[in-house]
Protein backbone atom coordinates (compact mmCIF):
# COMPACT_ATOMS: atom_id res chain seq x y z
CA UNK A 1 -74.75 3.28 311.93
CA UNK A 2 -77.30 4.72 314.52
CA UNK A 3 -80.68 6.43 313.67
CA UNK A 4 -81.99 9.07 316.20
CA UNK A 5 -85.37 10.11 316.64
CA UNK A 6 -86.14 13.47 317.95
CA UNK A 7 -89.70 14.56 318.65
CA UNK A 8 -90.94 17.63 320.48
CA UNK A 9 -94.39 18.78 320.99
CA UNK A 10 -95.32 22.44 319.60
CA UNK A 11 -96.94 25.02 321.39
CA UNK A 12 -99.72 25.37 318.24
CA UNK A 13 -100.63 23.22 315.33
CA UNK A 14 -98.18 23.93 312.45
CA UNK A 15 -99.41 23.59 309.05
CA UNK A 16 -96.66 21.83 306.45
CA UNK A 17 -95.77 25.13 304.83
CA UNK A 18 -95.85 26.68 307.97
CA UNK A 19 -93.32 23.69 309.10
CA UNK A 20 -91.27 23.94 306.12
CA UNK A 21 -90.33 28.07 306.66
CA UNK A 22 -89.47 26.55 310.09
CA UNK A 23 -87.22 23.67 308.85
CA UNK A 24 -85.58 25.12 306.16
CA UNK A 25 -84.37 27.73 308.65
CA UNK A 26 -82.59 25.35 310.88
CA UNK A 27 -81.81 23.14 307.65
CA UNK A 28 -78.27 24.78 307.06
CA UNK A 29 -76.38 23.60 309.88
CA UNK A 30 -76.82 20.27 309.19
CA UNK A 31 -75.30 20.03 305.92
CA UNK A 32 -71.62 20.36 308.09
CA UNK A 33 -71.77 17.97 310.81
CA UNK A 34 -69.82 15.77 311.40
CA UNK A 35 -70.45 12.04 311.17
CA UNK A 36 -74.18 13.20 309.83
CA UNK A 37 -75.48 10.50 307.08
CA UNK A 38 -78.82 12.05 306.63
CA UNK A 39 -81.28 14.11 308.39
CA UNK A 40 -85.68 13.48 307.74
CA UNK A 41 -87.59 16.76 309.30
CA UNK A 42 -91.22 15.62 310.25
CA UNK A 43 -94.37 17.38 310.55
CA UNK A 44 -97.38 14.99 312.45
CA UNK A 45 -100.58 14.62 310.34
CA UNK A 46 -102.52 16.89 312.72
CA UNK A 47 -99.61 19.35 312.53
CA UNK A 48 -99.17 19.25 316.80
CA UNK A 49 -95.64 17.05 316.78
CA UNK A 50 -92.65 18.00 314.85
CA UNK A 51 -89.04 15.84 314.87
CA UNK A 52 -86.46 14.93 313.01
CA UNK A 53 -85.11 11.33 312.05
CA UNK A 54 -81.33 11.29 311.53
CA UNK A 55 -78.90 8.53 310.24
CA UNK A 56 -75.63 8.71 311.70
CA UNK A 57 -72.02 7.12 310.94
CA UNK A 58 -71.93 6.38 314.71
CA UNK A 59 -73.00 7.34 318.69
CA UNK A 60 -70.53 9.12 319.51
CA UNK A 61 -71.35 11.12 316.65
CA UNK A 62 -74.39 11.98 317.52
CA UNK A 63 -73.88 12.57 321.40
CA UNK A 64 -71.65 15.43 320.29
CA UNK A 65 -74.68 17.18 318.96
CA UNK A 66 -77.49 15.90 321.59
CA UNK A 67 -76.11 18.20 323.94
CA UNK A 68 -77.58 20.25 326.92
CA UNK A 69 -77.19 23.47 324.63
CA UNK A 70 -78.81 21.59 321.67
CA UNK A 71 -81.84 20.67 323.94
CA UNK A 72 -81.87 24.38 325.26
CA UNK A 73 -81.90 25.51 321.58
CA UNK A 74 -84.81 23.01 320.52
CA UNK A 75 -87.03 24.39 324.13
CA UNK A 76 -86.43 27.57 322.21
CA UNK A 77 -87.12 27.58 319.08
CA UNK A 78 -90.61 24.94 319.53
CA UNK A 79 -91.47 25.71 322.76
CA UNK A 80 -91.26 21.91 324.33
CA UNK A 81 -88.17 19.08 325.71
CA UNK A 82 -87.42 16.96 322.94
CA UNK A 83 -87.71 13.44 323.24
CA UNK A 84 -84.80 11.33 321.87
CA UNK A 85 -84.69 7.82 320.91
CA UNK A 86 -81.65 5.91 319.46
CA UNK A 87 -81.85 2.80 317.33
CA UNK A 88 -79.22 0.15 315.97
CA UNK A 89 -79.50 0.66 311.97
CA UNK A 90 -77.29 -2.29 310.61
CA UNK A 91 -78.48 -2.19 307.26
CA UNK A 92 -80.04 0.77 304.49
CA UNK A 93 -81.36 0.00 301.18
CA UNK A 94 -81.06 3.83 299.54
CA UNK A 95 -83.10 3.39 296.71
CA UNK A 96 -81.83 7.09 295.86
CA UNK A 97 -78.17 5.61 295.36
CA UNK A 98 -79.21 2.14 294.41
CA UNK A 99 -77.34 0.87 296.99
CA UNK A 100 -77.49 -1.30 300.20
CA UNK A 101 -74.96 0.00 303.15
CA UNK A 102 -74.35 -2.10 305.99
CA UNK A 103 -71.92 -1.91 309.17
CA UNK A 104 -68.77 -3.39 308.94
């Protein structure tokens, strides 16, 4: 599994409902990708840095989504270049599922 980090400054301070409209309009098209574990949406506290934190099954996964269109479509919609950091994740306790997943 890989977690991805995605941050992008806004161009104004967003308040969390104000964030939320925002998310839960982009929200949709994540339910059907492929590969896609599970997808956080953050707001920061002072309401000036918005992201998302994704788990995915794999890279390669996720590269088919970080693409130059994606990027275009994120400059768009916030107003900044997002910044994108990936991360091993070898192990998730999901308290949710009361489970513990690991790579094989």
């Amino acid at each position: 599994m890989i977690t991805a980090i995605v941050e992008f400054k806004l161009p104004t301070p967003l308040t969390e409902a104000e964030a939320k409209e925002i998310f839960l309009s982009t929200a949709p098209k994540y339910r059907v990708m492929q590969g896609l574990i599970r997808k956080y949406y953050y707001l920061s506290e002072d309401g000036s840095t918005g992201g998302g934190i994704y788990l995915w099954n794999s890279r390669e996964d996720a590269d088919r989504v970080y693409t130059e269109e994606w990027k275009a479509f994120i400059r768009g919609k916030y107003g900044s270049e997002p910044s994108l950091t990936y991360l091993a994740c070898p192990v998730v306790v999901d308290n949710l599922s009361d489970e513990i997943i690991s790579t094989s």
